[in-house]
PDB file of N, CA and C in Angstrom:
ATOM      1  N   UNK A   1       8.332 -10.532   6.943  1.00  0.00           N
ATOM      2  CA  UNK A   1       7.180 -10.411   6.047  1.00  0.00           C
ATOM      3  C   UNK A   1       7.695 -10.356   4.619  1.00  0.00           C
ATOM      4  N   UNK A   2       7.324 -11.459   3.542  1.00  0.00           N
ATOM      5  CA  UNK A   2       7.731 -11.550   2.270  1.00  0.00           C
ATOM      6  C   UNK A   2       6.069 -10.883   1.542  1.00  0.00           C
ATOM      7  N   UNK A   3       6.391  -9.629   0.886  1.00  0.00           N
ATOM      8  CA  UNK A   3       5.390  -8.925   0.379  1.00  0.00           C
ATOM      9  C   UNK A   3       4.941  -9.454  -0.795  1.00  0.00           C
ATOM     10  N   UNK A   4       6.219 -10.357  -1.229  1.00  0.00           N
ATOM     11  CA  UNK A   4       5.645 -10.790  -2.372  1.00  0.00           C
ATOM     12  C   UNK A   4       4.319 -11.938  -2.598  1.00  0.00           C
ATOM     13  N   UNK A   5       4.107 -12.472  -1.640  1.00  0.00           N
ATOM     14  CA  UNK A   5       3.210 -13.466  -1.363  1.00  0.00           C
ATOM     15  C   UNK A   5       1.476 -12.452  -1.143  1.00  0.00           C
ATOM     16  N   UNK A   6       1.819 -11.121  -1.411  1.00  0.00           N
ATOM     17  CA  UNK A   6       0.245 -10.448  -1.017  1.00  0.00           C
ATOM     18  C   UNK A   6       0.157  -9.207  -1.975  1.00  0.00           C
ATOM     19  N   UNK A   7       1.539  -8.384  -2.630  1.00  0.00           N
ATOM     20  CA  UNK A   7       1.288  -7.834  -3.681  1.00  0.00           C
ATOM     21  C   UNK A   7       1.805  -8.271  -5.137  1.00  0.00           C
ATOM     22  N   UNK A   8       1.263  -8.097  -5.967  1.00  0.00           N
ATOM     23  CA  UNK A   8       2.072  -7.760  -7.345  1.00  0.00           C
ATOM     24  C   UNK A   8       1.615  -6.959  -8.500  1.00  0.00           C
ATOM     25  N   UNK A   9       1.830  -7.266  -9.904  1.00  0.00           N
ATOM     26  CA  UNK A   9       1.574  -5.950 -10.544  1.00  0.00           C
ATOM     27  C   UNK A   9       1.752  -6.983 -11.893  1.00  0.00           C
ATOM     28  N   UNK A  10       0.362  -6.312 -13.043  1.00  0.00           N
ATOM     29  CA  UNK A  10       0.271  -7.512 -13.698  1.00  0.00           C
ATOM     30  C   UNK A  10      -0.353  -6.248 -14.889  1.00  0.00           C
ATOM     31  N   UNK A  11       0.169  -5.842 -15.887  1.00  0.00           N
ATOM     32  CA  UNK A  11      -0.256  -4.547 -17.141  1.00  0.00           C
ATOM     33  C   UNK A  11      -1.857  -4.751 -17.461  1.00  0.00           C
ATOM     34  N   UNK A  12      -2.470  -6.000 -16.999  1.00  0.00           N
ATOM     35  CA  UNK A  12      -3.759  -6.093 -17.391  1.00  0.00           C
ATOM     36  C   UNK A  12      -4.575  -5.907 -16.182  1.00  0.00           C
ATOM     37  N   UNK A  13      -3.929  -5.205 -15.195  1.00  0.00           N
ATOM     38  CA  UNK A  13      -4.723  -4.955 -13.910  1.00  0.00           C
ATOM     39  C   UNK A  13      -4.556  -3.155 -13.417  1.00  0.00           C
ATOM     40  N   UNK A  14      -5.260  -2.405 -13.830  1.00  0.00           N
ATOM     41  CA  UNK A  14      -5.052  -0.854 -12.927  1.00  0.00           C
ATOM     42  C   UNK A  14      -3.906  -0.553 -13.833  1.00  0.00           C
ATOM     43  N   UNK A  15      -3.425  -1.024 -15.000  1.00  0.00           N
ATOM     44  CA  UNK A  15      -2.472  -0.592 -16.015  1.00  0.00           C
ATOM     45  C   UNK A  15      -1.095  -1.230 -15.210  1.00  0.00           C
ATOM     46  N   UNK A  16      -1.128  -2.144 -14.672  1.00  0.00           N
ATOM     47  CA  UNK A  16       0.357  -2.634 -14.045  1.00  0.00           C
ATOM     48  C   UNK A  16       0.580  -2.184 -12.700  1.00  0.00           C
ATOM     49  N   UNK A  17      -0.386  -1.016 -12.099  1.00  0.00           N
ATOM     50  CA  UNK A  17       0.150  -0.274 -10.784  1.00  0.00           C
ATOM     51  C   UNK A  17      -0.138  -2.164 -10.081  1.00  0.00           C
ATOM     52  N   UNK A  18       0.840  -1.487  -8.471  1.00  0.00           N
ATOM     53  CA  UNK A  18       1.273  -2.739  -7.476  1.00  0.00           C
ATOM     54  C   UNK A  18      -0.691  -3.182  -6.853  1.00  0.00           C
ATOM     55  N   UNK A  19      -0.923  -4.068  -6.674  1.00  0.00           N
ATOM     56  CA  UNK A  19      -1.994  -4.457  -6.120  1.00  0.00           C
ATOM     57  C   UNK A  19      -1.966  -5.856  -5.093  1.00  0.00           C
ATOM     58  N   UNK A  20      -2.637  -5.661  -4.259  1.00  0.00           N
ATOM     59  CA  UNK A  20      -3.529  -6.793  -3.609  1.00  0.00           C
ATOM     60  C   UNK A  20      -3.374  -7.694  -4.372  1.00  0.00           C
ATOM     61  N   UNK A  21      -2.498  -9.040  -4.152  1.00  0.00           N
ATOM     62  CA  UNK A  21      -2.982 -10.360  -4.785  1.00  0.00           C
ATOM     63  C   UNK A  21      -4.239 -10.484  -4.666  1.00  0.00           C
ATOM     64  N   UNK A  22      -5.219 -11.295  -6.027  1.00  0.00           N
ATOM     65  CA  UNK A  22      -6.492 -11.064  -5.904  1.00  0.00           C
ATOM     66  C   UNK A  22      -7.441 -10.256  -5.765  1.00  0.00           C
ATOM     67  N   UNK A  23      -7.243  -9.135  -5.740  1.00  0.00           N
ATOM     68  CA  UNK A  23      -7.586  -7.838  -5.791  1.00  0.00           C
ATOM     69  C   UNK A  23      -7.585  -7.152  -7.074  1.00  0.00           C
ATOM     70  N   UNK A  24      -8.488  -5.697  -6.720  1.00  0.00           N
ATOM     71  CA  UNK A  24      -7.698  -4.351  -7.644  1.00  0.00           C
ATOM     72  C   UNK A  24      -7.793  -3.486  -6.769  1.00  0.00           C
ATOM     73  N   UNK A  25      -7.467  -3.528  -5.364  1.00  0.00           N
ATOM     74  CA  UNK A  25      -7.080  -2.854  -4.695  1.00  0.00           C
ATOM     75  C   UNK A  25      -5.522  -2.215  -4.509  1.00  0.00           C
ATOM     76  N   UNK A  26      -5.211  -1.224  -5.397  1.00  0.00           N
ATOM     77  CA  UNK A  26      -4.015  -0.703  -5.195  1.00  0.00           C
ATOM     78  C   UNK A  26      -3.093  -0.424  -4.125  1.00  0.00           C
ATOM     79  N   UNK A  27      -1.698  -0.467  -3.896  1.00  0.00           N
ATOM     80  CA  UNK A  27      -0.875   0.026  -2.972  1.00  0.00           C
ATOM     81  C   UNK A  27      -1.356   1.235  -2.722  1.00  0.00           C
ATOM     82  N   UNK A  28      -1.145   1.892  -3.762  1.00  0.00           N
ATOM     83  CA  UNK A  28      -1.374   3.708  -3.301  1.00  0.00           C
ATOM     84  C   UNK A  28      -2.554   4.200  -3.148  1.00  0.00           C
ATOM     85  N   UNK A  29      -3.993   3.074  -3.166  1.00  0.00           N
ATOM     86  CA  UNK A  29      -5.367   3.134  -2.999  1.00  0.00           C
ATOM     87  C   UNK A  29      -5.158   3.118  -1.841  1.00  0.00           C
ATOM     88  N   UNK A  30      -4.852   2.059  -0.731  1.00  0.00           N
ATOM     89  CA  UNK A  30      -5.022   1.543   0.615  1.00  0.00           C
ATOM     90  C   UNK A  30      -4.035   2.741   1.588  1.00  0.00           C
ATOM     91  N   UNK A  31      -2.609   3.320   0.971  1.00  0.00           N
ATOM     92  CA  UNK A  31      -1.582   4.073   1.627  1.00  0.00           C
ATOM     93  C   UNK A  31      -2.369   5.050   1.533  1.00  0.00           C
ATOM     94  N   UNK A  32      -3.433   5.917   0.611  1.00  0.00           N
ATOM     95  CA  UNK A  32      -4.275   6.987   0.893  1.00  0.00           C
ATOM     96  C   UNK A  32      -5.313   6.762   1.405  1.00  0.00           C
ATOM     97  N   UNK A  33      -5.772   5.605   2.052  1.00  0.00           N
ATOM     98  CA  UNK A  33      -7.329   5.685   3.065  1.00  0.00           C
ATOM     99  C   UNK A  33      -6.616   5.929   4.498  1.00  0.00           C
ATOM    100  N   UNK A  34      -5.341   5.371   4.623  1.00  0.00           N
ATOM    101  CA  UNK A  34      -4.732   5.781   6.072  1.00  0.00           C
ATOM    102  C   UNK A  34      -4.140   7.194   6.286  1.00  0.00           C
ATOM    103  N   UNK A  35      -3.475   7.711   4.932  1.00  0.00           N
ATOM    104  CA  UNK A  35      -3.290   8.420   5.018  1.00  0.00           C
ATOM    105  C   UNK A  35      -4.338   9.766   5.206  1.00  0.00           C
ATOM    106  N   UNK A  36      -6.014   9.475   5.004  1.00  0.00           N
ATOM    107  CA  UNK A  36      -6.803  10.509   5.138  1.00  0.00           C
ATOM    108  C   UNK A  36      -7.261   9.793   6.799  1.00  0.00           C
ATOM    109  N   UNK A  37      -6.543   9.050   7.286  1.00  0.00           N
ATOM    110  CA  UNK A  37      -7.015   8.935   9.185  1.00  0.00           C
ATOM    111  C   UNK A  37      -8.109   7.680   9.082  1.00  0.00           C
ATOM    112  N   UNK A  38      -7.634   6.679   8.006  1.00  0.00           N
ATOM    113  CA  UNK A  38      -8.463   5.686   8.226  1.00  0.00           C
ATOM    114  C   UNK A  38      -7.838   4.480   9.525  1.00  0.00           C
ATOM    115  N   UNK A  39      -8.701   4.282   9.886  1.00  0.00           N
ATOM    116  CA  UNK A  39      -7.703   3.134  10.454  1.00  0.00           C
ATOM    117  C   UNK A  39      -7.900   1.724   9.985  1.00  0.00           C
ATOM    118  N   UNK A  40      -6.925   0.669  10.811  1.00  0.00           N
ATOM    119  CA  UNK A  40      -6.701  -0.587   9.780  1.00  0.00           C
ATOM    120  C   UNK A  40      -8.399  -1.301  10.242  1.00  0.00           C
ATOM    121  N   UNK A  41      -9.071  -1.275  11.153  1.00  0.00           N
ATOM    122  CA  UNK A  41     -10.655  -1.920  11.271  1.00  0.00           C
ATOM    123  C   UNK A  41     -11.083  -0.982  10.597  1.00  0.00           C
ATOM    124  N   UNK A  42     -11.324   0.157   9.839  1.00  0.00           N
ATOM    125  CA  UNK A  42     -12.268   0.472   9.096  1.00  0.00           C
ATOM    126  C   UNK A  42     -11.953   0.313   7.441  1.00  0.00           C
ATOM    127  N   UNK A  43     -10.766   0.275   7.052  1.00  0.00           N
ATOM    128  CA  UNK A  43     -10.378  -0.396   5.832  1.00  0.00           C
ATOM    129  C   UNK A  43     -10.484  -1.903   5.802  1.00  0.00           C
ATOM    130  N   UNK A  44     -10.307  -2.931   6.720  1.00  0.00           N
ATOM    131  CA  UNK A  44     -10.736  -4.133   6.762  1.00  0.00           C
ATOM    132  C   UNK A  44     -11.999  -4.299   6.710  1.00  0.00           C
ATOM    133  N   UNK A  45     -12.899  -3.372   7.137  1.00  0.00           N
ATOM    134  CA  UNK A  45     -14.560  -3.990   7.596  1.00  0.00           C
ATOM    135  C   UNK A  45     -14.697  -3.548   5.957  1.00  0.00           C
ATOM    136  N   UNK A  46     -14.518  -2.485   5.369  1.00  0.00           N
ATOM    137  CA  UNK A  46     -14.856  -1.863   4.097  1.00  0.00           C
ATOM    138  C   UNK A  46     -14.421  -3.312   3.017  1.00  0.00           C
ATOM    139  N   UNK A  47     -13.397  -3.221   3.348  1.00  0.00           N
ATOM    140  CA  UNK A  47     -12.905  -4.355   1.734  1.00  0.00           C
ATOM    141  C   UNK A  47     -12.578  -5.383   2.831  1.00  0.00           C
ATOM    142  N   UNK A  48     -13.357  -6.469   3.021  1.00  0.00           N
ATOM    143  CA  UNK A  48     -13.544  -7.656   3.499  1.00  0.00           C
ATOM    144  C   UNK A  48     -12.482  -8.753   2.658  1.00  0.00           C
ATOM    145  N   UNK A  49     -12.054  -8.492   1.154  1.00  0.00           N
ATOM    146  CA  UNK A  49     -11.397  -9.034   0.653  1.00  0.00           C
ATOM    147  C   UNK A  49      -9.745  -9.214   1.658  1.00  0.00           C
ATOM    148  N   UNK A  50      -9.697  -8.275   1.913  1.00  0.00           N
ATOM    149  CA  UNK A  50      -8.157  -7.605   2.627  1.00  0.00           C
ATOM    150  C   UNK A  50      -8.160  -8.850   3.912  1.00  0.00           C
ATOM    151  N   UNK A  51      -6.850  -8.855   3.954  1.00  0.00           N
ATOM    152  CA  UNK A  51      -6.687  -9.856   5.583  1.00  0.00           C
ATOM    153  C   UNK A  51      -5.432  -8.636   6.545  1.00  0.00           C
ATOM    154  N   UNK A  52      -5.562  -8.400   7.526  1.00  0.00           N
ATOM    155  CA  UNK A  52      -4.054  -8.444   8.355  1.00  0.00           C
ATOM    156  C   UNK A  52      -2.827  -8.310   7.473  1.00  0.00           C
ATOM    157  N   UNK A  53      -2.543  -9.183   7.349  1.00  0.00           N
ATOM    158  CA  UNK A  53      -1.345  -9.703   6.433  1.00  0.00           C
ATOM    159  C   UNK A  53      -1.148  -8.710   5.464  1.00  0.00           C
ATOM    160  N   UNK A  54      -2.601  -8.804   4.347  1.00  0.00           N
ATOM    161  CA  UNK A  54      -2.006  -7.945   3.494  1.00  0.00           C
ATOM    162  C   UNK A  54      -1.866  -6.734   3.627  1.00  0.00           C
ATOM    163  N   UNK A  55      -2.507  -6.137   4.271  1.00  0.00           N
ATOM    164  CA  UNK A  55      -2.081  -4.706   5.251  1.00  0.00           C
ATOM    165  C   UNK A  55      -0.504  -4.336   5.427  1.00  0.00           C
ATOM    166  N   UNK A  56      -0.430  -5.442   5.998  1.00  0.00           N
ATOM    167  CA  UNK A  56       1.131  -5.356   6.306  1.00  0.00           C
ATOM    168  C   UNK A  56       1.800  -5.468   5.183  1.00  0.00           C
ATOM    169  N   UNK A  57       1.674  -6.277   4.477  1.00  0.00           N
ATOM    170  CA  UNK A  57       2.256  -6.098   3.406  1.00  0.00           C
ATOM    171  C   UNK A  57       2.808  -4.668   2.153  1.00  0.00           C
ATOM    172  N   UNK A  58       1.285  -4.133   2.052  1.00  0.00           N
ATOM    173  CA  UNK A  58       1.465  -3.203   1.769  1.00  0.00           C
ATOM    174  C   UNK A  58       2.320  -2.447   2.217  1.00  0.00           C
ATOM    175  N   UNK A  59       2.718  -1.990   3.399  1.00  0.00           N
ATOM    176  CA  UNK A  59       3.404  -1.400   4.175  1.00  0.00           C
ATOM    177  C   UNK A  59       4.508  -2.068   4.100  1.00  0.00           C
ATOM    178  N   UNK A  60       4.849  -3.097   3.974  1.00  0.00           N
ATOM    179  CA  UNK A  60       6.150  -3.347   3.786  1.00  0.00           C
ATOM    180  C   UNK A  60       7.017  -3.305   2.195  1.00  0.00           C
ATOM    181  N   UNK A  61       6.063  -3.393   1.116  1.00  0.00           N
ATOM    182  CA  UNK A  61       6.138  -2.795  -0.140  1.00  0.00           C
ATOM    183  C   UNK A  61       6.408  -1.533  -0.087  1.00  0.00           C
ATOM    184  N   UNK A  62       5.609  -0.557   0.515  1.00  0.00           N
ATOM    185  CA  UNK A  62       6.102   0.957   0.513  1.00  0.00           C
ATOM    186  C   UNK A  62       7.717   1.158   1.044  1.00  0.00           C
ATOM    187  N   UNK A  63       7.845   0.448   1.908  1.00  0.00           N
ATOM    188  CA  UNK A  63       9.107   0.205   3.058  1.00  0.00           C
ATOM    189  C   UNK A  63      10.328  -0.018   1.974  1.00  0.00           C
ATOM    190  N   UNK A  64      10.043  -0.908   1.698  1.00  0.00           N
ATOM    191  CA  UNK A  64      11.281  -1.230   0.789  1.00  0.00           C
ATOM    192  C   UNK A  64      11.477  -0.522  -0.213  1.00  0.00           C
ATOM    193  N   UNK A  65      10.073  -0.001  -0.681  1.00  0.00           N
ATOM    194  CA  UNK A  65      10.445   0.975  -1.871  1.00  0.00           C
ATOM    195  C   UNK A  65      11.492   2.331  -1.717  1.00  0.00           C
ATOM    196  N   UNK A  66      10.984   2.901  -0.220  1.00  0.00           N
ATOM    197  CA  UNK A  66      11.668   3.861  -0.033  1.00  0.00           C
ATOM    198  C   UNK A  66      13.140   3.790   0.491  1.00  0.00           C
ATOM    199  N   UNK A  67      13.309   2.628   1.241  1.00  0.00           N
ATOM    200  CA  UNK A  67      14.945   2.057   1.542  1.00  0.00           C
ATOM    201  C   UNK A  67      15.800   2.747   0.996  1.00  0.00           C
ATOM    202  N   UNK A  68      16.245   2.666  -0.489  1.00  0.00           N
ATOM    203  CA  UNK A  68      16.870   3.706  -0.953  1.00  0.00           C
ATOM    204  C   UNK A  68      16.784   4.696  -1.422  1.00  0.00           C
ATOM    205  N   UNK A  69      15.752   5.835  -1.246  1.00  0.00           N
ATOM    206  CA  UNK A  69      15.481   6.777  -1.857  1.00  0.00           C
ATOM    207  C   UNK A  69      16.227   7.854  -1.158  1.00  0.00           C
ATOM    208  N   UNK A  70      16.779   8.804  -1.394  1.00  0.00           N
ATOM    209  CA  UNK A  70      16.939   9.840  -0.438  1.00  0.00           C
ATOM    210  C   UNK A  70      16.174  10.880  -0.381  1.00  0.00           C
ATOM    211  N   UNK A  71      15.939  11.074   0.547  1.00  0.00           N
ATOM    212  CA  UNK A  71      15.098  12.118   1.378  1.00  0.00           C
ATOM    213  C   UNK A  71      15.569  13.719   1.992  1.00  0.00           C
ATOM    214  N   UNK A  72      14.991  14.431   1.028  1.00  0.00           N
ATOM    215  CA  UNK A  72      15.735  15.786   1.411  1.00  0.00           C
ATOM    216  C   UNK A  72      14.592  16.549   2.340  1.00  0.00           C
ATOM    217  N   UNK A  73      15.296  17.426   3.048  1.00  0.00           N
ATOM    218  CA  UNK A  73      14.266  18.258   4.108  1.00  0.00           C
ATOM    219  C   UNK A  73      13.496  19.299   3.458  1.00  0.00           C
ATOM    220  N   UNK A  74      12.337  19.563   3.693  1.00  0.00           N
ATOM    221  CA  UNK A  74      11.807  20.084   2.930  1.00  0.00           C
ATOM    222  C   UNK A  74      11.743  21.737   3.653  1.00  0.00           C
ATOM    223  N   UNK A  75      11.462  22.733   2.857  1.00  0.00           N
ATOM    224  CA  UNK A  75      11.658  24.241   3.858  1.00  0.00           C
ATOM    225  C   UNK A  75       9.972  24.431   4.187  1.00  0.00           C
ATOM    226  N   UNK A  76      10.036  24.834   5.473  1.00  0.00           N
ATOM    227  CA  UNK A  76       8.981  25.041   6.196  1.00  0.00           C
ATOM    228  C   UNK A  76       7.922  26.207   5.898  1.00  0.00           C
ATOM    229  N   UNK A  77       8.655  27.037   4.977  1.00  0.00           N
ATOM    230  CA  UNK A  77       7.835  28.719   4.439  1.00  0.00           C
ATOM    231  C   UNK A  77       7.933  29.473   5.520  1.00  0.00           C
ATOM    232  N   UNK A  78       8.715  29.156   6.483  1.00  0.00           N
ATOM    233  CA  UNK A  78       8.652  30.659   7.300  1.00  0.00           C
ATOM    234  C   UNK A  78      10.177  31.411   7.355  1.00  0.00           C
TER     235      UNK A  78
END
């Protein structure tokens, strides 16, 4: 999956944040409807603009973003 073919990021769109080709549907718009327990048929039926693909995409934008990040454990409070 080449993400670049479904997101990019353009200063005259959402101030530059990553978006939906053709869209102004943001990366971090769509990563927080799943993240509140949406699933991928109820974000598709909602924004009809969206295909499959770019779904995935998104997700594969986040993916790569984090590739190199490191990740520390976080303490549990107990």
């Amino acid at each position: 999956m080449d993400w670049h073919d479904y997101i990019h990021s353009d200063p005259r769109i959402l101030v530059g944040k990553p978006v939906v080709r053709g869209s102004r549907l943001s990366v971090e718009f769509i990563l927080r409807l799943f993240a509140a327990g949406w699933s991928e048929e109820q974000v598709l039926a909602s924004y009809p603009s969206l295909t499959p693909e770019a779904l995935r995409a998104v997700f594969a934008y986040a993916a790569e973003g984090l590739r190199d990040e490191k990740l520390y454990e976080l303490a549990t409070g107990t």
